[in-house]
PDB file of N, CA and C in Angstrom:
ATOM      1  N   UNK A   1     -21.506 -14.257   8.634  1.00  0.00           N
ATOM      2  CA  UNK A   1     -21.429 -15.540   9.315  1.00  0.00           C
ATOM      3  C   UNK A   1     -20.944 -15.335  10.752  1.00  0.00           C
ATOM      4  N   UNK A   2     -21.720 -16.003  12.016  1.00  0.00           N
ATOM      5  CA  UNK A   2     -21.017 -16.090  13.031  1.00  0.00           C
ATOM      6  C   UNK A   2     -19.779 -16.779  13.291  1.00  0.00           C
ATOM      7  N   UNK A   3     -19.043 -16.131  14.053  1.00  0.00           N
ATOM      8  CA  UNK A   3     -17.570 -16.514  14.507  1.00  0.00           C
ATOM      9  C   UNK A   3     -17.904 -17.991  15.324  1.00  0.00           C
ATOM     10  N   UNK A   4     -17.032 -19.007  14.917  1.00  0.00           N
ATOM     11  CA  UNK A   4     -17.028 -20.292  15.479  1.00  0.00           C
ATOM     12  C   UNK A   4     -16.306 -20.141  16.534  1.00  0.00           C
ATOM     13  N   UNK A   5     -16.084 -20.053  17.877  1.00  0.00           N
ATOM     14  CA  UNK A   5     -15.417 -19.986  19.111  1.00  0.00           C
ATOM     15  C   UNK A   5     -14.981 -21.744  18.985  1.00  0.00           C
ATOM     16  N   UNK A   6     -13.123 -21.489  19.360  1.00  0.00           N
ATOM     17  CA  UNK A   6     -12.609 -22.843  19.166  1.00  0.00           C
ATOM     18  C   UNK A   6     -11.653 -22.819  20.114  1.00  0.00           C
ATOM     19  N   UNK A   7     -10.871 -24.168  20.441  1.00  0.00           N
ATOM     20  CA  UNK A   7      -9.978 -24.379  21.285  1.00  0.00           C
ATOM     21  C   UNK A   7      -9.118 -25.436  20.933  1.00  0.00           C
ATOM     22  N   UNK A   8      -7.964 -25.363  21.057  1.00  0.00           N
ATOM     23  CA  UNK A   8      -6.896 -26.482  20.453  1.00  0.00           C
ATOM     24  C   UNK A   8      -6.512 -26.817  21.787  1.00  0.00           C
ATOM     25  N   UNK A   9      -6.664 -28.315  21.569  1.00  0.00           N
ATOM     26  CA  UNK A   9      -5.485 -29.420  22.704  1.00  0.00           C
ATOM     27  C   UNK A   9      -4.417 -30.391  22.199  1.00  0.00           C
ATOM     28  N   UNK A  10      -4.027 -30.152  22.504  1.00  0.00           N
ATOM     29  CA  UNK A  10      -2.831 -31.007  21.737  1.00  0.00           C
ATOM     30  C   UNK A  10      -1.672 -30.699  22.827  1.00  0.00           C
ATOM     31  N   UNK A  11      -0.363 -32.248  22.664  1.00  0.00           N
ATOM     32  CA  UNK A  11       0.501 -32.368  23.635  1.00  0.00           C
ATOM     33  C   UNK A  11       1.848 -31.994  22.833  1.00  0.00           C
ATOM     34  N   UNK A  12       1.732 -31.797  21.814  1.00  0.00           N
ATOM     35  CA  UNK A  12       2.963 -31.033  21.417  1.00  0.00           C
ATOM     36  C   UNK A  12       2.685 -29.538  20.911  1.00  0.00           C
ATOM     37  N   UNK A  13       3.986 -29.065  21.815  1.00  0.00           N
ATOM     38  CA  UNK A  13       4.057 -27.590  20.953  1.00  0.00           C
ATOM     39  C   UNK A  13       3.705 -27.022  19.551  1.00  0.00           C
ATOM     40  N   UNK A  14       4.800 -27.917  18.883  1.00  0.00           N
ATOM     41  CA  UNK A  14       4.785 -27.057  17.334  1.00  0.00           C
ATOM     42  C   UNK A  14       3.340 -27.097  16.802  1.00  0.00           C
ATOM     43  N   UNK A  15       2.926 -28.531  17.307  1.00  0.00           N
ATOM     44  CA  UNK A  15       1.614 -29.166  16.297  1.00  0.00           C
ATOM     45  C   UNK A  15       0.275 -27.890  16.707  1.00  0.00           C
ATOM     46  N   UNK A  16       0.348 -27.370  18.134  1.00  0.00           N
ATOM     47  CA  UNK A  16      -0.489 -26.116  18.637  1.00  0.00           C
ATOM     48  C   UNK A  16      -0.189 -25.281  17.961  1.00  0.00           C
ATOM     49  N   UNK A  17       1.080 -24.696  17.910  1.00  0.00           N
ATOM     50  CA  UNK A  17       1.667 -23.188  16.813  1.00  0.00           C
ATOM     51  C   UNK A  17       1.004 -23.363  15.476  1.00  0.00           C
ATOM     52  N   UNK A  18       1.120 -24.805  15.260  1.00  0.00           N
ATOM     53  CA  UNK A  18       0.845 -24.511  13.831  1.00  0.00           C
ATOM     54  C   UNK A  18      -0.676 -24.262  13.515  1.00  0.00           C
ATOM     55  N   UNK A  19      -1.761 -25.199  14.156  1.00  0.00           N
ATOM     56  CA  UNK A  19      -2.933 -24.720  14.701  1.00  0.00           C
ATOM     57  C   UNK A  19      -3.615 -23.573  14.649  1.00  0.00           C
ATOM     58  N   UNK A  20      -2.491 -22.815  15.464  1.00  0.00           N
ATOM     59  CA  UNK A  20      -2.739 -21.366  15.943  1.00  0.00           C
ATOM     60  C   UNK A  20      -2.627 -20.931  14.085  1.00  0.00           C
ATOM     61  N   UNK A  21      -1.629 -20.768  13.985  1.00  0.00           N
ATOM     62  CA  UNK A  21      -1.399 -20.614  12.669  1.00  0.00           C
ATOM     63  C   UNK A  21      -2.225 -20.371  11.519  1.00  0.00           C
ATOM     64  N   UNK A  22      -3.209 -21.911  11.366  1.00  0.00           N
ATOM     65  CA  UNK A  22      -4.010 -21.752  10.757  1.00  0.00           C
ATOM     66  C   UNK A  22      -5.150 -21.199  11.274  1.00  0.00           C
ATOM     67  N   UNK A  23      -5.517 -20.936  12.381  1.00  0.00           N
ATOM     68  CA  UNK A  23      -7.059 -20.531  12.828  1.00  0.00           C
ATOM     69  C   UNK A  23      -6.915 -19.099  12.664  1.00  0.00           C
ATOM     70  N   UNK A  24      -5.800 -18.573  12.906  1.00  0.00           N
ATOM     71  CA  UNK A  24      -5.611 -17.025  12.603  1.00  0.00           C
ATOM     72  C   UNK A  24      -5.971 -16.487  11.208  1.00  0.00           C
ATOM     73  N   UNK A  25      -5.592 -17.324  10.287  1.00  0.00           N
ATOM     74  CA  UNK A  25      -6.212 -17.320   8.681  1.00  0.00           C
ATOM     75  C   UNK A  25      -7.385 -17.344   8.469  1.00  0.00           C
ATOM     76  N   UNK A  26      -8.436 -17.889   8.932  1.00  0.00           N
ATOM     77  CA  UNK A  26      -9.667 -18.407   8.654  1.00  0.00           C
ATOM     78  C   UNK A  26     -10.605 -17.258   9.608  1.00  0.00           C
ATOM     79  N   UNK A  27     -11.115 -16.482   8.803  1.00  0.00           N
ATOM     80  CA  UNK A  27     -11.834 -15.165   9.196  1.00  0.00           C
ATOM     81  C   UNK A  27     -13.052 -15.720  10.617  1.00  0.00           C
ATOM     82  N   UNK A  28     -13.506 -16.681  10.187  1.00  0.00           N
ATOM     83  CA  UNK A  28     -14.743 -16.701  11.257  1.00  0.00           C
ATOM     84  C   UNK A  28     -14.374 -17.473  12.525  1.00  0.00           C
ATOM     85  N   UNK A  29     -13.058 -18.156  11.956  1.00  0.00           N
ATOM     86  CA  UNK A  29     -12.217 -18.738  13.629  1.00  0.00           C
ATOM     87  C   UNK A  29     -11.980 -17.849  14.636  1.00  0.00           C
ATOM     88  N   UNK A  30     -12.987 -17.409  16.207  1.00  0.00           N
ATOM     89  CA  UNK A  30     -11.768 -17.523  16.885  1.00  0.00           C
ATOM     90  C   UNK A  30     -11.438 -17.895  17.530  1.00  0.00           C
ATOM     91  N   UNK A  31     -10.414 -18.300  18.487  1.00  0.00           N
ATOM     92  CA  UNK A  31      -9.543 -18.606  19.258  1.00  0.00           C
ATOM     93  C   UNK A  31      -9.894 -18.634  20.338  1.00  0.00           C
ATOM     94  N   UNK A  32     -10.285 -19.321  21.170  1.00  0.00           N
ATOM     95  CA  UNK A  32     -10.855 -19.102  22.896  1.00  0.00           C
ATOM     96  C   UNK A  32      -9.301 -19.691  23.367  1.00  0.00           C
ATOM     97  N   UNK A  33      -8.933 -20.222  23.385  1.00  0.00           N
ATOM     98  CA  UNK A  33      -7.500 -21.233  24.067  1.00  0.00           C
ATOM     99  C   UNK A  33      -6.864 -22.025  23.218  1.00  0.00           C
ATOM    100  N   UNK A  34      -6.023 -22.048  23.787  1.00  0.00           N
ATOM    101  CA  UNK A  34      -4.630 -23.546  23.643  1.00  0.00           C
ATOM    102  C   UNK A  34      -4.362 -24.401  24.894  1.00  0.00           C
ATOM    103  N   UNK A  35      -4.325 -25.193  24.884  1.00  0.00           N
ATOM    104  CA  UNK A  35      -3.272 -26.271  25.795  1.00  0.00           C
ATOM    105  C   UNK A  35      -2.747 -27.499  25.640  1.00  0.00           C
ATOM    106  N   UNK A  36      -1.377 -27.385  26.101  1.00  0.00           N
ATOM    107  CA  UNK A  36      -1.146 -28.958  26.042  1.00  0.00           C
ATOM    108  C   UNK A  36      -1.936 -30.213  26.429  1.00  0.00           C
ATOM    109  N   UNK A  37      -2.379 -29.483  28.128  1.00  0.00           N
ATOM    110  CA  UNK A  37      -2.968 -30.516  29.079  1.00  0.00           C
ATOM    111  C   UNK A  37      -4.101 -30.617  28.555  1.00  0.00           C
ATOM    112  N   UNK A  38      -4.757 -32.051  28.694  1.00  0.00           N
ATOM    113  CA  UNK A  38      -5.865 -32.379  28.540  1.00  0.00           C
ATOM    114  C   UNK A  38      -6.845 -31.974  29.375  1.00  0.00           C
ATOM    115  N   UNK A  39      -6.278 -31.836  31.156  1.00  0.00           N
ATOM    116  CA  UNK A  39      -7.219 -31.641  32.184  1.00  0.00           C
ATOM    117  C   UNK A  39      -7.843 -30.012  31.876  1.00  0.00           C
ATOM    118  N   UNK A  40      -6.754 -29.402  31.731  1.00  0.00           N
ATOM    119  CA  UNK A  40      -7.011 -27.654  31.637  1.00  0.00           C
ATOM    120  C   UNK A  40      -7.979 -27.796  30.407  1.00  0.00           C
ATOM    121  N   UNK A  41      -7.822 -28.199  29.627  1.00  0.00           N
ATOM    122  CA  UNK A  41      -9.066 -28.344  28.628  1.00  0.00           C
ATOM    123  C   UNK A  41     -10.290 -28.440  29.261  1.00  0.00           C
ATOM    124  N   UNK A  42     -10.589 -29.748  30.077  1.00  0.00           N
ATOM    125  CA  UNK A  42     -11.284 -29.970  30.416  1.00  0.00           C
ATOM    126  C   UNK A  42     -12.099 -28.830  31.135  1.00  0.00           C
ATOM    127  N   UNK A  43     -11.321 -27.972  31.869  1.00  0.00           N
ATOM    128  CA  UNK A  43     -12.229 -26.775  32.760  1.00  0.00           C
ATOM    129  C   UNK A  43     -12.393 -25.397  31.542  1.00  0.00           C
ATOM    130  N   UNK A  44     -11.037 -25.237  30.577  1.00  0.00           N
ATOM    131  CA  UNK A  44     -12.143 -24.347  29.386  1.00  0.00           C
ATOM    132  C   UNK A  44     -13.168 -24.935  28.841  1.00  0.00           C
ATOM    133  N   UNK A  45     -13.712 -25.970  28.760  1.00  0.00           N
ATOM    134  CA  UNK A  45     -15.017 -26.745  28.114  1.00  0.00           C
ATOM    135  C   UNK A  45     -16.164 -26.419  29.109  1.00  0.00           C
ATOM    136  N   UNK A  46     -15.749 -26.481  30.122  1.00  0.00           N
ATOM    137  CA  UNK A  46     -17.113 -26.394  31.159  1.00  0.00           C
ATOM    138  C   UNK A  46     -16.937 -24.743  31.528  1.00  0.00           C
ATOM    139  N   UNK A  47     -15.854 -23.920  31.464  1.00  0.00           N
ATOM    140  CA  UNK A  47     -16.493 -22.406  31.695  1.00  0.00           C
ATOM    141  C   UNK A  47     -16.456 -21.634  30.461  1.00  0.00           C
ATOM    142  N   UNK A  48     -16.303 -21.904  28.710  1.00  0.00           N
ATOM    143  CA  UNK A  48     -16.431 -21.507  27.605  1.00  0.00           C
ATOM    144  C   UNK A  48     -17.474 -21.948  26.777  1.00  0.00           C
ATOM    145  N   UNK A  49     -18.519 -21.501  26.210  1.00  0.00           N
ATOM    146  CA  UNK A  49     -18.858 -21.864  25.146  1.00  0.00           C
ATOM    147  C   UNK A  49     -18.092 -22.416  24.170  1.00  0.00           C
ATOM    148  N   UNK A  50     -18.089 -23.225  23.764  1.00  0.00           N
ATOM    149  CA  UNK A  50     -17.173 -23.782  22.133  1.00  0.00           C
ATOM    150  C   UNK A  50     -17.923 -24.238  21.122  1.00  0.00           C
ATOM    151  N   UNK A  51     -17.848 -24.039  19.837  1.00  0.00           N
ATOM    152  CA  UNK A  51     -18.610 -24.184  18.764  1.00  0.00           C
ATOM    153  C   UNK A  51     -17.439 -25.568  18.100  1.00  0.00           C
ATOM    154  N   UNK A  52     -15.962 -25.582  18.052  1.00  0.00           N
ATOM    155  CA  UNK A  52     -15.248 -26.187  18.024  1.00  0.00           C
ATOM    156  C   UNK A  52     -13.717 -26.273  18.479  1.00  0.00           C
ATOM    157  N   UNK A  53     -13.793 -27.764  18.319  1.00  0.00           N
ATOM    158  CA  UNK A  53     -12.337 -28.072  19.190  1.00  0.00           C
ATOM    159  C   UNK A  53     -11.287 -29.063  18.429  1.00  0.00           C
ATOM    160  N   UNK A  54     -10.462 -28.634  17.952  1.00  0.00           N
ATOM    161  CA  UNK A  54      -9.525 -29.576  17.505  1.00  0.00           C
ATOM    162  C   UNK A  54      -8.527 -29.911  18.448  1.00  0.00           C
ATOM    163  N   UNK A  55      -8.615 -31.280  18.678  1.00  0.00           N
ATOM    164  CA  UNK A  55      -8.250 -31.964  19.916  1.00  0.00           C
ATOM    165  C   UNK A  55      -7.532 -33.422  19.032  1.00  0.00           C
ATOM    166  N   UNK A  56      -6.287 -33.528  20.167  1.00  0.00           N
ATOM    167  CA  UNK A  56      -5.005 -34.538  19.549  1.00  0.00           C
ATOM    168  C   UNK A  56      -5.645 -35.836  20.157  1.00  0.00           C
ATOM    169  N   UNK A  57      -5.738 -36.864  19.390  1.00  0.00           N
ATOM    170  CA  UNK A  57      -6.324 -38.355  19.793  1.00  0.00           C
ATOM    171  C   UNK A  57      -5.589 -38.774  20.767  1.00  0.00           C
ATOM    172  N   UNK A  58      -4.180 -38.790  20.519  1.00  0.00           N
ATOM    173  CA  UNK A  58      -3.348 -39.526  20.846  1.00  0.00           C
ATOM    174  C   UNK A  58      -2.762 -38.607  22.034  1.00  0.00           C
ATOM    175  N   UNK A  59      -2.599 -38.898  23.345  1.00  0.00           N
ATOM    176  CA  UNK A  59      -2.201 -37.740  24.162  1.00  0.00           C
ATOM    177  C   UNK A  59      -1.441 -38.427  25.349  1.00  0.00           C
ATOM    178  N   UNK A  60      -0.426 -38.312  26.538  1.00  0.00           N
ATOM    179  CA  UNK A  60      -0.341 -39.231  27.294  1.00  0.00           C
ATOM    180  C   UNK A  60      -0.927 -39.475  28.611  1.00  0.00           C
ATOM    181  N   UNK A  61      -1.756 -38.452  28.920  1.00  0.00           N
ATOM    182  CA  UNK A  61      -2.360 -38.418  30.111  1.00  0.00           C
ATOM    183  C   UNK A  61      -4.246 -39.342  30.081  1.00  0.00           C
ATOM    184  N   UNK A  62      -4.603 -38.059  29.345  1.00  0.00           N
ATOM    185  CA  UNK A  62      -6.057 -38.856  28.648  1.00  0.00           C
ATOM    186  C   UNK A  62      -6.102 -39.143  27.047  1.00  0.00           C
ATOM    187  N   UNK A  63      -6.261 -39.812  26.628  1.00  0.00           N
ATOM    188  CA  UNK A  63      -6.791 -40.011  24.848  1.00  0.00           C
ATOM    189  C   UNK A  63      -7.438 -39.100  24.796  1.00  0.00           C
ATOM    190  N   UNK A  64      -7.651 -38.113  23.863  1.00  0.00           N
ATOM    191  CA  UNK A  64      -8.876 -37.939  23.052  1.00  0.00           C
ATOM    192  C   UNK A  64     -10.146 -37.886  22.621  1.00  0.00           C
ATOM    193  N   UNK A  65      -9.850 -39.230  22.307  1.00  0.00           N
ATOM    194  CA  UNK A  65     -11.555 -40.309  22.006  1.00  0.00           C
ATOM    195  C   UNK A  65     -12.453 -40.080  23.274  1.00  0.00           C
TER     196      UNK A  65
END
């Protein structure tokens, strides 16, 4: 199976660690980034391929949605 290239956003720490956490478990996850900020997301999306992104709805700068 190909490796799913992913990226976590989220505005709290732990809730990223833990993230990390699990994507490290899951053989075909990997890991392109983390960030709190929503914006820095925004520029790994436009210079990474991503297959997936688990991204926090609720955030205080931009939502999510």
């Amino acid at each position: 199976m190909k490796n799913l290239k992913c990226l976590i956003v989220d505005d709290e720490t732990p809730a990223i660690r833990l993230l990390e956490s699990y994507v490290k478990k899951v053989s075909f996850l990997e890991l392109v980034g983390s960030t709190s900020n929503p914006i820095d997301a925004i520029g790994i999306i436009e210079k990474e391929p991503l297959d997936l992104i688990f991204l926090d709805i609720q955030m205080p700068t931009i939502a999510g949605i």
